[in-house]
C-alpha atoms as a PDB file:
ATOM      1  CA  UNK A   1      94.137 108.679 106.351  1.00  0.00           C
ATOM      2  CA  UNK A   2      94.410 106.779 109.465  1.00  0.00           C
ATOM      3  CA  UNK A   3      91.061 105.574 109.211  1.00  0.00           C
ATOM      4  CA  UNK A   4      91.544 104.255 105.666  1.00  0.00           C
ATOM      5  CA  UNK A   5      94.766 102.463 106.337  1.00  0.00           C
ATOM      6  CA  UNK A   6      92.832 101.034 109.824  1.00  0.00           C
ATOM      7  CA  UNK A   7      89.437  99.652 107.439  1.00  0.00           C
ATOM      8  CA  UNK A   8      91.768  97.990 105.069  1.00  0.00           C
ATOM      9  CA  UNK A   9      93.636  96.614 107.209  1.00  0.00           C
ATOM     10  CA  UNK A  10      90.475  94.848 108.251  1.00  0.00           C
ATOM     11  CA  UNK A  11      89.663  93.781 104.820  1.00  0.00           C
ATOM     12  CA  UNK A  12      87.338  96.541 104.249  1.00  0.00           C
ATOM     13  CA  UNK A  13      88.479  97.487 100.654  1.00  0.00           C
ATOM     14  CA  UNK A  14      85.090  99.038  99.676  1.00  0.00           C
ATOM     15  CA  UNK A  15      86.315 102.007 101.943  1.00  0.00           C
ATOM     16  CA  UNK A  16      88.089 104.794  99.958  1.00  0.00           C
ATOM     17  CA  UNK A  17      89.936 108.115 101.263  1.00  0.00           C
ATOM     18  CA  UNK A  18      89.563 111.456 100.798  1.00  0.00           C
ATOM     19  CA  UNK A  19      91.795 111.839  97.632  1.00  0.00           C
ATOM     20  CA  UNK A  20      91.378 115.742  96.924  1.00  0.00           C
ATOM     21  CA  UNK A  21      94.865 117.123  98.752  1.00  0.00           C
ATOM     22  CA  UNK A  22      97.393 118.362  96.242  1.00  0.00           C
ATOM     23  CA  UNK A  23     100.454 116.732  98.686  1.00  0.00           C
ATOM     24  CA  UNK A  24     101.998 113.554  99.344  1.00  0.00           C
ATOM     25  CA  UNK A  25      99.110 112.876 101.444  1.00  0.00           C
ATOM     26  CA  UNK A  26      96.647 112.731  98.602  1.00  0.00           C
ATOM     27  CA  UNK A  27      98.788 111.585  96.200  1.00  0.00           C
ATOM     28  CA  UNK A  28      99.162 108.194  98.882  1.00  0.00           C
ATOM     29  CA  UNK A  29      95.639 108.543  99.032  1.00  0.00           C
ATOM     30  CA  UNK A  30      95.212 107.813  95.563  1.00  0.00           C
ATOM     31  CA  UNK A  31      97.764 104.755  95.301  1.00  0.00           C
ATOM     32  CA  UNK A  32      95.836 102.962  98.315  1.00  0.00           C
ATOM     33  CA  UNK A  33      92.738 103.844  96.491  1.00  0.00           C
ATOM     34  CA  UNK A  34      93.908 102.273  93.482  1.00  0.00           C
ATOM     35  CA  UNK A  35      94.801  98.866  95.487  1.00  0.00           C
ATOM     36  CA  UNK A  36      91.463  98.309  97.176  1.00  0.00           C
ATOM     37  CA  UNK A  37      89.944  98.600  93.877  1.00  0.00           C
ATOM     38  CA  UNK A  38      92.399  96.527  92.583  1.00  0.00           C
ATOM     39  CA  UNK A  39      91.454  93.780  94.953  1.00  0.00           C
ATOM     40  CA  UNK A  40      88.034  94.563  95.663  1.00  0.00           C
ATOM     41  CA  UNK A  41      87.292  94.069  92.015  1.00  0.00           C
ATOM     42  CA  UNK A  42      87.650  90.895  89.328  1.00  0.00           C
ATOM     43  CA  UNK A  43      89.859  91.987  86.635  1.00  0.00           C
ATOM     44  CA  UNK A  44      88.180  90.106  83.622  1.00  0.00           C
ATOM     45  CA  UNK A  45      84.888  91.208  84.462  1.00  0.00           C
ATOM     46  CA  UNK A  46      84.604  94.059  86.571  1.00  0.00           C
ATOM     47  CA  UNK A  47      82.577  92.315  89.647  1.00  0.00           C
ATOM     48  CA  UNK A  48      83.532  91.674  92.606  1.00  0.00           C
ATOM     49  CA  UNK A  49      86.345  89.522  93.637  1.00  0.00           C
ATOM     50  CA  UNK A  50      86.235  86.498  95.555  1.00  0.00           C
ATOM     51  CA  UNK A  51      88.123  88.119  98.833  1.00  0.00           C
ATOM     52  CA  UNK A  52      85.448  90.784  98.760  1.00  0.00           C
ATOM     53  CA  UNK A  53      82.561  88.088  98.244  1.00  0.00           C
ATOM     54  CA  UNK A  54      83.921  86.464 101.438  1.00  0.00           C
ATOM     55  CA  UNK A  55      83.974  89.794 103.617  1.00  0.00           C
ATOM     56  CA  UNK A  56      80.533  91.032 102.741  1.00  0.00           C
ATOM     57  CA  UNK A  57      78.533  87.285 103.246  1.00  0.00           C
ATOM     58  CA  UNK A  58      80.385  87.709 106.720  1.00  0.00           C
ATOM     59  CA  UNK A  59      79.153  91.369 107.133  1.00  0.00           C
ATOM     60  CA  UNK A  60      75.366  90.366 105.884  1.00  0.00           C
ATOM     61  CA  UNK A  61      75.671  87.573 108.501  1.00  0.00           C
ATOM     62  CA  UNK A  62      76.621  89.447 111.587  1.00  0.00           C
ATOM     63  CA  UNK A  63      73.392  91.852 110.233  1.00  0.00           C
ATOM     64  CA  UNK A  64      71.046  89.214 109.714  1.00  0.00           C
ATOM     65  CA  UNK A  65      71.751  87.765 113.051  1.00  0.00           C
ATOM     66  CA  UNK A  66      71.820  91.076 114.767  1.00  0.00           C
ATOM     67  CA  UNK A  67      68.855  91.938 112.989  1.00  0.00           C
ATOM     68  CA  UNK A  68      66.808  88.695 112.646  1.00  0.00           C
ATOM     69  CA  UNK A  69      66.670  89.406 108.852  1.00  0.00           C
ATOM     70  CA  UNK A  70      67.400  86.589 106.267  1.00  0.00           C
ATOM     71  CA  UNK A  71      69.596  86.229 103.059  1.00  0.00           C
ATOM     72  CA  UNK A  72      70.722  84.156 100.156  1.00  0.00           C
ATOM     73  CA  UNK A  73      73.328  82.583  97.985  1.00  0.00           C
ATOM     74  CA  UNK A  74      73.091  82.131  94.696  1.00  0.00           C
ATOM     75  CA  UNK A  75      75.529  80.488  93.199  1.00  0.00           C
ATOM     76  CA  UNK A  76      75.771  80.230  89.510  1.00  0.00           C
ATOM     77  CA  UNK A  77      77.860  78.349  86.477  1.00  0.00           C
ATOM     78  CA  UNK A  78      78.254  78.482  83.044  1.00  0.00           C
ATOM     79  CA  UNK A  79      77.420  74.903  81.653  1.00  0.00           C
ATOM     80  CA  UNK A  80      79.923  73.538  79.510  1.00  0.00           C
ATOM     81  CA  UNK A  81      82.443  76.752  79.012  1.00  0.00           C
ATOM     82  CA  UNK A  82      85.094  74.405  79.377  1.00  0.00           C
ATOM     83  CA  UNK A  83      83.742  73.084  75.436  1.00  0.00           C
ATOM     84  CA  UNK A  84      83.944  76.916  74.977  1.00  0.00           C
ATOM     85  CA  UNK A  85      87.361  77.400  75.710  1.00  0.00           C
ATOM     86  CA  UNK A  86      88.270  73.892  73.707  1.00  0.00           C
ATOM     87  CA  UNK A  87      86.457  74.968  70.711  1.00  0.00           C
ATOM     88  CA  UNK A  88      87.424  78.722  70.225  1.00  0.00           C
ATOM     89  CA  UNK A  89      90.337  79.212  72.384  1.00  0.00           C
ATOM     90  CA  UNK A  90      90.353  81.092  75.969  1.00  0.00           C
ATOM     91  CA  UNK A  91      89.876  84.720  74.423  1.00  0.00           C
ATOM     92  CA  UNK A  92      86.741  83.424  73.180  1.00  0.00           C
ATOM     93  CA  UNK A  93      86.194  81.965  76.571  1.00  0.00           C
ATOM     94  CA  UNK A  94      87.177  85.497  78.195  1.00  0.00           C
ATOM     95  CA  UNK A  95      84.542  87.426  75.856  1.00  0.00           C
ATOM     96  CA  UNK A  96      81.656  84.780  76.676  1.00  0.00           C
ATOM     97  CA  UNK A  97      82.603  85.235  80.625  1.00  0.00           C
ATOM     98  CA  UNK A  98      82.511  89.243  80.066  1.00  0.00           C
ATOM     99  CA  UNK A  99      79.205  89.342  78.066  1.00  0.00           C
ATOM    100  CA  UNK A 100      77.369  87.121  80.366  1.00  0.00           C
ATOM    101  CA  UNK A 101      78.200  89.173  83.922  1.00  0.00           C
ATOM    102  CA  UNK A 102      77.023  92.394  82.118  1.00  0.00           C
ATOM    103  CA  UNK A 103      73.856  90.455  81.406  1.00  0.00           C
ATOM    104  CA  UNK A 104      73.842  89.180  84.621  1.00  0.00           C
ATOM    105  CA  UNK A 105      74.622  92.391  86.061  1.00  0.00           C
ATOM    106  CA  UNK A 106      71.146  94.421  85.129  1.00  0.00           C
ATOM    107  CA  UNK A 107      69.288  91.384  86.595  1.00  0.00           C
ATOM    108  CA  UNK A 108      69.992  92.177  90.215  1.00  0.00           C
ATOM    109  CA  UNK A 109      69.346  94.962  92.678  1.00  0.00           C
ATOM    110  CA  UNK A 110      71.641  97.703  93.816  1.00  0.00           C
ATOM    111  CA  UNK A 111      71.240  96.022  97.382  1.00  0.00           C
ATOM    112  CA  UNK A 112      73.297  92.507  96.070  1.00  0.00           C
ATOM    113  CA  UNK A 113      76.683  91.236  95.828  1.00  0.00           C
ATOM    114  CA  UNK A 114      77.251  89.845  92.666  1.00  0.00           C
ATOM    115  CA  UNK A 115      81.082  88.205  92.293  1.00  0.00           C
ATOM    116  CA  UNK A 116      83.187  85.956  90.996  1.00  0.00           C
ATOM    117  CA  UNK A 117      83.967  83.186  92.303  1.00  0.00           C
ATOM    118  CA  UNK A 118      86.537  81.451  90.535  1.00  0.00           C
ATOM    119  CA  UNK A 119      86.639  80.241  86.664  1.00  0.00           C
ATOM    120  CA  UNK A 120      83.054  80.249  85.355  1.00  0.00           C
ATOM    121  CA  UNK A 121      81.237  80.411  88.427  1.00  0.00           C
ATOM    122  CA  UNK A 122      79.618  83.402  90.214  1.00  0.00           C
ATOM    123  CA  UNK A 123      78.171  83.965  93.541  1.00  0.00           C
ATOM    124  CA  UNK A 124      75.645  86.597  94.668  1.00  0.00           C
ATOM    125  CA  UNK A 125      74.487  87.369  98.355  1.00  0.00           C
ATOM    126  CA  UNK A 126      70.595  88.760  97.966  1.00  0.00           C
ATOM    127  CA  UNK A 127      70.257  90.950 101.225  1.00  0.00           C
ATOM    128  CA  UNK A 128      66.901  90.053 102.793  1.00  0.00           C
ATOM    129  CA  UNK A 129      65.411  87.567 100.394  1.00  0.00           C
ATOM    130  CA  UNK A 130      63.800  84.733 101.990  1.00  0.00           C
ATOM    131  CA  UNK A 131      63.589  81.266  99.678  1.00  0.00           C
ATOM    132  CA  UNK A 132      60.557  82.302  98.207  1.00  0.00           C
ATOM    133  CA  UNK A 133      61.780  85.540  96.714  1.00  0.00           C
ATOM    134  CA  UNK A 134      65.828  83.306  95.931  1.00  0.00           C
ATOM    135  CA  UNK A 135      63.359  80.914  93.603  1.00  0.00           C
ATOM    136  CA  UNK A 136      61.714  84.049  91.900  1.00  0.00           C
ATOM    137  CA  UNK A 137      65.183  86.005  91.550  1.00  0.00           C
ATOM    138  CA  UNK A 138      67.409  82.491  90.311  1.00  0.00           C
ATOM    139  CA  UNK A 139      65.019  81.849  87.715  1.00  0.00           C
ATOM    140  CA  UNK A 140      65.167  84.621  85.830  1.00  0.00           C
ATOM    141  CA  UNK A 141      69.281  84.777  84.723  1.00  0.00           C
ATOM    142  CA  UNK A 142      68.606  81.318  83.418  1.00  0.00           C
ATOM    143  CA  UNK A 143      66.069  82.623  80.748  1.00  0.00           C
ATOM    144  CA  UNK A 144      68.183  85.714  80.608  1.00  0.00           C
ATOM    145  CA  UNK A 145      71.286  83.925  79.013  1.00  0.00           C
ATOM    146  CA  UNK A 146      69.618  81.381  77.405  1.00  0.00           C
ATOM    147  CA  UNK A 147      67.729  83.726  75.432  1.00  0.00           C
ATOM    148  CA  UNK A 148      70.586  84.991  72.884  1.00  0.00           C
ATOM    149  CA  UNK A 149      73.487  83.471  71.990  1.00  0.00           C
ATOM    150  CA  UNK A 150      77.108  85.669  72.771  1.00  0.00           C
ATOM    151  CA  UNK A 151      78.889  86.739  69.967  1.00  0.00           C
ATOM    152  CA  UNK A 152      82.517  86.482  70.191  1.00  0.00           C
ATOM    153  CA  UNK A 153      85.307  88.687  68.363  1.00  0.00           C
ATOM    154  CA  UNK A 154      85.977  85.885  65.664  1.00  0.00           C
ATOM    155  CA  UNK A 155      82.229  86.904  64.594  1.00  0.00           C
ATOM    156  CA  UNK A 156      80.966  83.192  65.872  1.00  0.00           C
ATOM    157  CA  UNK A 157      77.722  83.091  67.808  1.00  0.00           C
ATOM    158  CA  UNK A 158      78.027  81.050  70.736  1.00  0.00           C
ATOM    159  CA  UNK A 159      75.008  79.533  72.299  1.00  0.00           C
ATOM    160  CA  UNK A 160      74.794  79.628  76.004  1.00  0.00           C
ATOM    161  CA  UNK A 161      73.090  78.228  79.407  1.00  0.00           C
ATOM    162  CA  UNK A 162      73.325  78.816  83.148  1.00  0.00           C
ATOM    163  CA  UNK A 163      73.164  76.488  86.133  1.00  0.00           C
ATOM    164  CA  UNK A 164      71.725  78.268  88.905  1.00  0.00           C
ATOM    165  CA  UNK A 165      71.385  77.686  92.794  1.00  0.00           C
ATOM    166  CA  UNK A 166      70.609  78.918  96.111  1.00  0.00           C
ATOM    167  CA  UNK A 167      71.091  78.556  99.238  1.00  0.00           C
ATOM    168  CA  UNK A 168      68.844  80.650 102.163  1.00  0.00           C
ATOM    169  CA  UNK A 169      70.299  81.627 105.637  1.00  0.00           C
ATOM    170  CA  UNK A 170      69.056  79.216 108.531  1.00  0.00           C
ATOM    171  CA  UNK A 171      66.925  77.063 106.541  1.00  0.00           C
ATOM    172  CA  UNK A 172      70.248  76.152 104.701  1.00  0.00           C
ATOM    173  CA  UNK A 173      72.693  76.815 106.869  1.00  0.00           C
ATOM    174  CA  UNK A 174      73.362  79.070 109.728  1.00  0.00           C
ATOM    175  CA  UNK A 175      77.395  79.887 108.740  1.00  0.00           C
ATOM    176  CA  UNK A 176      78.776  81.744 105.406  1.00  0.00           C
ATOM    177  CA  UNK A 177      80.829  77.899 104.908  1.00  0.00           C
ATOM    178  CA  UNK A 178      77.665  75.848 105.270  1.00  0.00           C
ATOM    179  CA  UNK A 179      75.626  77.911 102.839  1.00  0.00           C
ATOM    180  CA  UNK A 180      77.915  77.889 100.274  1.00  0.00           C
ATOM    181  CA  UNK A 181      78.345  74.370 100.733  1.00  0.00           C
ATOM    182  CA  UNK A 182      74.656  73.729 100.453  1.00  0.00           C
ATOM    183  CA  UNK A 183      74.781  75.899  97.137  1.00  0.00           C
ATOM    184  CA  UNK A 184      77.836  73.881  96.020  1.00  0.00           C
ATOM    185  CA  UNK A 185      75.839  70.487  96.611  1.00  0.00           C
ATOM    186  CA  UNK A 186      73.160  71.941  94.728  1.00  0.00           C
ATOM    187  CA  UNK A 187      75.181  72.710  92.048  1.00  0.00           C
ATOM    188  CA  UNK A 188      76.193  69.507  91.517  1.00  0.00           C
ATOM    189  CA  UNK A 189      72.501  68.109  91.306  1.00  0.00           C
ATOM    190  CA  UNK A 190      71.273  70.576  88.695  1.00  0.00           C
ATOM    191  CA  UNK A 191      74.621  69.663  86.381  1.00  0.00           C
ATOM    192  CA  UNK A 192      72.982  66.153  87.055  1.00  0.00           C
ATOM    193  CA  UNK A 193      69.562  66.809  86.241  1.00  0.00           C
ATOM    194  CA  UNK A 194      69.952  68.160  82.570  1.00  0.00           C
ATOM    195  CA  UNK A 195      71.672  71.813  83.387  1.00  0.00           C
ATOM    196  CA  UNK A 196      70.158  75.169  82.401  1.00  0.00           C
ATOM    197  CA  UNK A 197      68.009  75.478  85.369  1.00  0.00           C
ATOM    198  CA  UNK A 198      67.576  76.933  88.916  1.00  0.00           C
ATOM    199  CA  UNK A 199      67.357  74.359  91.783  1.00  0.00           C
ATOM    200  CA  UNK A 200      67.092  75.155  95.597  1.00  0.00           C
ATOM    201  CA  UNK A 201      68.577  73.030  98.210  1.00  0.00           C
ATOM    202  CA  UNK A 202      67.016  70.661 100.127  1.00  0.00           C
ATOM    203  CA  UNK A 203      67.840  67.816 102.633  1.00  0.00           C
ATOM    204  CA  UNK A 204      69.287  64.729 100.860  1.00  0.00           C
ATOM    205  CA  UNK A 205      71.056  66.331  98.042  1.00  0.00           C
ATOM    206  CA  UNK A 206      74.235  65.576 100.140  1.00  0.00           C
ATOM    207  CA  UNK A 207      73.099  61.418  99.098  1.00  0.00           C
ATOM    208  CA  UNK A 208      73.815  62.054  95.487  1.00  0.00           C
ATOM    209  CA  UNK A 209      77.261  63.619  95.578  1.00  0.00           C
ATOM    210  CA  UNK A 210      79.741  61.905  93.366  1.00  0.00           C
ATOM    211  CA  UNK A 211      82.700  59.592  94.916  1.00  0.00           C
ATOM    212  CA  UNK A 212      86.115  61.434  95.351  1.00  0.00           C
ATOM    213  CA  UNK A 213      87.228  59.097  93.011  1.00  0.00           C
ATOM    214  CA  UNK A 214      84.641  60.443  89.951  1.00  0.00           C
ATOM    215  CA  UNK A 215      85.584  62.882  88.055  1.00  0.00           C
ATOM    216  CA  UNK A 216      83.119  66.070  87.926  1.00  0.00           C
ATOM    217  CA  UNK A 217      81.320  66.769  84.537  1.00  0.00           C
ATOM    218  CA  UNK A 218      81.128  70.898  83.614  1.00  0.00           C
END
C-alpha cells in the first residue's frame, strides 16, 4: 500500500496495488486504483492522457540517455475536424475522434505510447526507433485513415485524413520540450503543404512558421 501511494505520488499512475484483501485495505486499494486509471487514461477514447504522455517521454528519456538508445515523436492531427464538428455537431465529432484512435491503435507496437494530446491531436513515443524506422512507421496511419471513410451514428459517412509528424531524439532535439516542439513546427508545415501526409523535421522549418498575429488554419 505504501508503495502505491509513494509511485503515485510521483506521477507513476501506471502502477496499481494489490486489490485482492476483503478489508478496508483493499477496498482503498481499489478506489486509488480507480483514480490512476482515471487519470492515466483519456476518457473519450480510451488512450492515454496527456499527464501520462508527459511522464513516460521523460521516463524513455532518462533510458535512452542511460542507455544510448534512441526514440521518437510522432505527433499526429486530424485535418479539418473542426469542419467536422461545424457540419454534424460535436457527437459526430466525438464518434470520428473514437473510430480513428481504434484504427490508430492496431497500427502500433505493444512497446509505444500512443495518447492524446489535446482536441484532435495525438502523440506517440516509438521506443527505440531511429528516423529511418519514424518515416516507415508515420506513413502508414496516413493510408490507414484515409482508406475508409468513418461512419457516424446519424448513418453519414465521413471522409477522413491525417497529418502526421515526427520528431527523433538528438537529431531533433535532445529534451522531451524541444522534440515536441520540433514535431509541433512540423506540423505546421505539412498543414501547409497540402495535409494528409507524413513529414519529418528538418532544420529551417522554424523559417516558415506563421506570425503571432496569423491565425492557424486546421
Amino acid at each position: 500500500m505504501e508503495e502505491g501511494i509513494h509511485q503515485m505520488s510521483l506521477g507513476d499512475h501506471s502502477f496499481r496495488m494489490d486489490a485482492t484483501r476483503t478489508d478496508e485495505f483493499g477496498k482503498l486499494a481499489r478506489t486509488l486504483n480507480h483514480m490512476a486509471s482515471q487519470i492515466e487514461c483519456d476518457s473519450l477514447t480510451g488512450l492515454l492522457s496527456r499527464q501520462e504522455f508527459d511522464r513516460r517521454i521523460a521516463v524513455e528519456l532518462v533510458r535512452s540517455v542511460r542507455y544510448g538508445h534512441t526514440f521518437t515523436v510522432l505527433m499526429l492531427d486530424l485535418d479539418h475536424f473542426k469542419c467536422v464538428n461545424d457540419l454534424h455537431g460535436h457527437p459526430a465529432g466525438d464518434d470520428v475522434l473514437r473510430s480513428i484512435t481504434a484504427r490508430l491503435s492496431r497500427n502500433f507496437r505493444s512497446t509505444d505510447s500512443f495518447a492524446r494530446y489535446g482536441g484532435e491531436e495525438f502523440v506517440a513515443v516509438l521506443s527505440e526507433t531511429g528516423v529511418g524506422g519514424a518515416k516507415i512507421l508515420a506513413g502508414r496511419p496516413c493510408e490507414i485513415v484515409a482508406a475508409e471513410s468513418v461512419t457516424i451514428s446519424a448513418g453519414v459517412a465521413i471522409p477522413v485524413t491525417i497529418s502526421i509528424v515526427c520528431a527523433t531524439y538528438r537529431t531533433d532535439g535532445a529534451t522531451a520540450e524541444s522534440m515536441v516542439a520540433a514535431a509541433d513546427i512540423t506540423l505546421y508545415s505539412a498543414k501547409r503543404s497540402g495535409r494528409n501526409r507524413a513529414e519529418t523535421y528538418h532544420s529551417g522549418l522554424e523559417a516558415t512558421q506563421p506570425s503571432p498575429s496569423t491565425p492557424p488554419t486546421l
